[in-house]
C-alpha atoms as a PDB file:
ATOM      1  CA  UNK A   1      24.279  19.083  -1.070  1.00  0.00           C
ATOM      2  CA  UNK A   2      23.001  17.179  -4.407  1.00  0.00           C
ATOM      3  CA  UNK A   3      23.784  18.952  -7.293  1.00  0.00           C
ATOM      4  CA  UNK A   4      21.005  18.804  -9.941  1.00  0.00           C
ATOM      5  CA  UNK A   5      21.114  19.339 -13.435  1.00  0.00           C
ATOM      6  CA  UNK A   6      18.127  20.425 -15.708  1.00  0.00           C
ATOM      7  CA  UNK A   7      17.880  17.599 -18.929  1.00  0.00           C
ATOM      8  CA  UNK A   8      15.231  17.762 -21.843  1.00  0.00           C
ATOM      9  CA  UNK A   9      14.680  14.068 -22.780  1.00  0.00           C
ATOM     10  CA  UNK A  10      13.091  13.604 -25.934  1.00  0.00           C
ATOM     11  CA  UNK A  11      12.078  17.400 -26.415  1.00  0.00           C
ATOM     12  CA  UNK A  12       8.714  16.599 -24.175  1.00  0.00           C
ATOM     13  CA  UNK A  13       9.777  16.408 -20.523  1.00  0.00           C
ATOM     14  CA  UNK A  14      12.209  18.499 -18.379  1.00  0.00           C
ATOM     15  CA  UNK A  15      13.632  16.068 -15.698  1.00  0.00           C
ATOM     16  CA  UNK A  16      16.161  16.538 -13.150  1.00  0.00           C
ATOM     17  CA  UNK A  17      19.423  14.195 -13.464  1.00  0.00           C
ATOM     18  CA  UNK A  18      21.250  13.840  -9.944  1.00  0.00           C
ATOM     19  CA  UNK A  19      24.663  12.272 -10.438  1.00  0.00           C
ATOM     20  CA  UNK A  20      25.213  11.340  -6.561  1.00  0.00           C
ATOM     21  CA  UNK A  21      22.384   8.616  -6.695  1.00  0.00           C
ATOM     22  CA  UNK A  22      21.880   8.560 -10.758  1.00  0.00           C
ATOM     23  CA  UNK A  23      18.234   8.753 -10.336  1.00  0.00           C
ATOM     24  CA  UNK A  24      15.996  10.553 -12.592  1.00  0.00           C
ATOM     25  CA  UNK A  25      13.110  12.511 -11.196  1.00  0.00           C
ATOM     26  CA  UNK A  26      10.459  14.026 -13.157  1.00  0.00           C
ATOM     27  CA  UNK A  27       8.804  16.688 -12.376  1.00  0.00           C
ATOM     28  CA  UNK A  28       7.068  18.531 -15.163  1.00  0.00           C
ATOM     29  CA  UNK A  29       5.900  18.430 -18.472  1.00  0.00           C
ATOM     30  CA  UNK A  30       8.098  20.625 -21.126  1.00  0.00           C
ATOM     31  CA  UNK A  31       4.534  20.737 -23.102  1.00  0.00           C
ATOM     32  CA  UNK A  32       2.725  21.918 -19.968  1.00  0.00           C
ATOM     33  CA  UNK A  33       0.328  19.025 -20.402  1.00  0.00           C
ATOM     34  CA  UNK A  34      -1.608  18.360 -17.711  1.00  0.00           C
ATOM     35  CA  UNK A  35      -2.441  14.869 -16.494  1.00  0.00           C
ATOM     36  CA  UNK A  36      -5.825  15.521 -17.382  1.00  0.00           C
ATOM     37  CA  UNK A  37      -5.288  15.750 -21.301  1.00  0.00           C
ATOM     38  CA  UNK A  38      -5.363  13.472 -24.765  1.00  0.00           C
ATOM     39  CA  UNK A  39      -1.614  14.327 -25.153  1.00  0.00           C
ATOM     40  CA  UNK A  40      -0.526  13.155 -21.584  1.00  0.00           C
ATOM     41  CA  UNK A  41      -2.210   9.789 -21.886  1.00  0.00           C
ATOM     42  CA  UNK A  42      -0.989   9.348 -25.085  1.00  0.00           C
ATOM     43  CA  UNK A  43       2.433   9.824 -24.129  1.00  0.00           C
ATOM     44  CA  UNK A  44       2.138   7.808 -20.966  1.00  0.00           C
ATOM     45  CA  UNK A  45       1.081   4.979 -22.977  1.00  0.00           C
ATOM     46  CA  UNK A  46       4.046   5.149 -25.733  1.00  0.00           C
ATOM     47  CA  UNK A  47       6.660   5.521 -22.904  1.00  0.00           C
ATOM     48  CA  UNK A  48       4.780   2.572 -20.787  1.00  0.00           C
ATOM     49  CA  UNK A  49       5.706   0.014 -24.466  1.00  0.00           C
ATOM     50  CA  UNK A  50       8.835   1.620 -24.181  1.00  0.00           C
ATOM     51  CA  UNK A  51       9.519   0.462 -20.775  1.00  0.00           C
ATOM     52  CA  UNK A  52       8.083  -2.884 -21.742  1.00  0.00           C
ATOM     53  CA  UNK A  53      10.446  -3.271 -24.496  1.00  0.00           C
ATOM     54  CA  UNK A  54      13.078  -2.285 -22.457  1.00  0.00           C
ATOM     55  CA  UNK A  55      12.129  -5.022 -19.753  1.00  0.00           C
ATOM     56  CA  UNK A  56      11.925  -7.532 -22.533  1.00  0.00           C
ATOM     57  CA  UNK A  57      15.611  -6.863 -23.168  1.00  0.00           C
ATOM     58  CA  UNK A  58      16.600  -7.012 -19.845  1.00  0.00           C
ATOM     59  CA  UNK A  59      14.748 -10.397 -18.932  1.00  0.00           C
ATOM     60  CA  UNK A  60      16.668 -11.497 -22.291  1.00  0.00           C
ATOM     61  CA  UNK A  61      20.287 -10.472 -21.127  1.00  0.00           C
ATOM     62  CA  UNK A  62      19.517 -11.443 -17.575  1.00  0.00           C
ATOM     63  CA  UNK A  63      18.476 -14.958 -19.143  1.00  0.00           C
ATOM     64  CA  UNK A  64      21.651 -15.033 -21.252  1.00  0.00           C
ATOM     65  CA  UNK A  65      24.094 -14.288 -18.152  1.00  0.00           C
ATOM     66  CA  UNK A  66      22.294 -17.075 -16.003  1.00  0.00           C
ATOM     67  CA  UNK A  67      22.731 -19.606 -18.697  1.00  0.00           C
ATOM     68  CA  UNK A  68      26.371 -19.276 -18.962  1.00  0.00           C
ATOM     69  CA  UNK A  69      26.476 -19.128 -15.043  1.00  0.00           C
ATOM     70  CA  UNK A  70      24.902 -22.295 -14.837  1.00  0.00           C
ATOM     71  CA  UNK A  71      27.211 -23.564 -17.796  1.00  0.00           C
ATOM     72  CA  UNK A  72      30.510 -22.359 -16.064  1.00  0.00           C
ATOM     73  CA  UNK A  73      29.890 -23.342 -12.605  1.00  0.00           C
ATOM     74  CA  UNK A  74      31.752 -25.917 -11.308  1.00  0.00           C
ATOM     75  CA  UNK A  75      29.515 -27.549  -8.189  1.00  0.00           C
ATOM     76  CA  UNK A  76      26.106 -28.908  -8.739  1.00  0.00           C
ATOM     77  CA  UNK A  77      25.295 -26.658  -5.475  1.00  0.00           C
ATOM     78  CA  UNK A  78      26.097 -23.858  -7.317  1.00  0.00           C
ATOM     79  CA  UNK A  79      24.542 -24.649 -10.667  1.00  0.00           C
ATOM     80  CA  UNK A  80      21.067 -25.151  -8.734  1.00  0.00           C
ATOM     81  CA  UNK A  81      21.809 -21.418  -7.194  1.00  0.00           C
ATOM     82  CA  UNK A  82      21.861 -20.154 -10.739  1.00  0.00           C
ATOM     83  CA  UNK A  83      19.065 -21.680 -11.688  1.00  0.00           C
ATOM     84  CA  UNK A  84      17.549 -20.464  -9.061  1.00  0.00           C
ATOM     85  CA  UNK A  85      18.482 -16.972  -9.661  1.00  0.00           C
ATOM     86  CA  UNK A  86      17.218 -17.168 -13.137  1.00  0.00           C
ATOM     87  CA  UNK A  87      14.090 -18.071 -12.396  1.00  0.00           C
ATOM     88  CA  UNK A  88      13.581 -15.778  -9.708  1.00  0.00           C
ATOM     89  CA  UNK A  89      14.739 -12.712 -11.810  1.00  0.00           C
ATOM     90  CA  UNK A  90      12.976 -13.841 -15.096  1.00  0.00           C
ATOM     91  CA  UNK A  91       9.645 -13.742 -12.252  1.00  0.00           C
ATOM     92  CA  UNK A  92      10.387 -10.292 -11.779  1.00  0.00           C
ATOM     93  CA  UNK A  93      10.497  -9.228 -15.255  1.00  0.00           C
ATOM     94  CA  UNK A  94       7.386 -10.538 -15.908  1.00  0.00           C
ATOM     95  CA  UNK A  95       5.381  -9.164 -13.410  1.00  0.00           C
ATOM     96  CA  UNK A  96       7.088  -6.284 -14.168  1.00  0.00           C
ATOM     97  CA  UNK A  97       5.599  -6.478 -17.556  1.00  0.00           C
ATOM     98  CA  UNK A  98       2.844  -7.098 -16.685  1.00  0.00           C
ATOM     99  CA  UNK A  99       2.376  -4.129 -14.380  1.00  0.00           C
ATOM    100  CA  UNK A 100       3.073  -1.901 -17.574  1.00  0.00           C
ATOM    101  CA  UNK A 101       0.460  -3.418 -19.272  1.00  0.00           C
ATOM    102  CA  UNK A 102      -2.015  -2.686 -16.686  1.00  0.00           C
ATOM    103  CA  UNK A 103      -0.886   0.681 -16.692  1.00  0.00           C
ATOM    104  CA  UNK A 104      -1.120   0.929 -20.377  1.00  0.00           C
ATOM    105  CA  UNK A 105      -4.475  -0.181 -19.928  1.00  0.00           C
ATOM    106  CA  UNK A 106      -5.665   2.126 -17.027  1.00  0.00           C
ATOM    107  CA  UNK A 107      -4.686   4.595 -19.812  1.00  0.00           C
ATOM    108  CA  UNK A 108      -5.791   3.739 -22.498  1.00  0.00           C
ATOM    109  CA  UNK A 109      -9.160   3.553 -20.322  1.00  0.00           C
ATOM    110  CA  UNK A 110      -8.625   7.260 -19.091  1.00  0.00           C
ATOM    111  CA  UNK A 111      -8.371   8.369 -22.713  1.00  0.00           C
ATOM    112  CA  UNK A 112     -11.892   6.459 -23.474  1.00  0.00           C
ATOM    113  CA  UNK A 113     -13.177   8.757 -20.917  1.00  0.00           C
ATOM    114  CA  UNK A 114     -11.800  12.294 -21.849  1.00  0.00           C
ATOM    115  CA  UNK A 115     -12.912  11.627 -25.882  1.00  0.00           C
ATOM    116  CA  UNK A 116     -16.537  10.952 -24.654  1.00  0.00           C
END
């Protein structure tokens, strides 16, 4: 059996923390907003440039660790594997970002529509 524990994160949303996997699910609102409302889009879009920012930093250290990869490794087989890898992962972030910026988008859309 998982054992779950009940977390407030930033005094808006109740989420439950399981420690066997170290996922976080959400699963309600602390507000009681409703996906339907100002508030909810609102926060959507402030946590979606949080997650951006938070991608940015990632793609940075991820960048930073492949450089000194390539720097230290001692085969040119193995420097072209790095590379590889770097360029691969940087990929990722960015579509990454750039799914959070559709998202942010589709919101701020959605939030157009409710203040008509």
């Amino acid at each position: 059996t998982l054992q779950l524990s009940l977390l407030l994160v930033n005094n808006l949303t109740t989420a439950y923390y399981c420690p066997d996997n170290l996922t976080v699910v959400w699963i309600a609102n602390y507000l009681k907003i409703n996906n339907n409302s100002k508030e909810y889009y609102k926060k959507k879009i402030i946590d979606l440039r949080a997650n951006i920012a938070r991608e940015k930093e990632e793609k940075k250290k991820d960048n930073e660790y492949y450089a000194r990869m390539i720097k230290s490794a001692s085969t040119p087989s193995s420097k072209a594997t790095y590379r590889k890898y770097k360029v691969d992962k940087a990929a990722s972030h960015d579509r990454d970002i750039e799914r959070y910026k559709r998202q942010i988008e589709d919101a701020k859309e959605a939030l157009a529509r409710l203040k008509k």
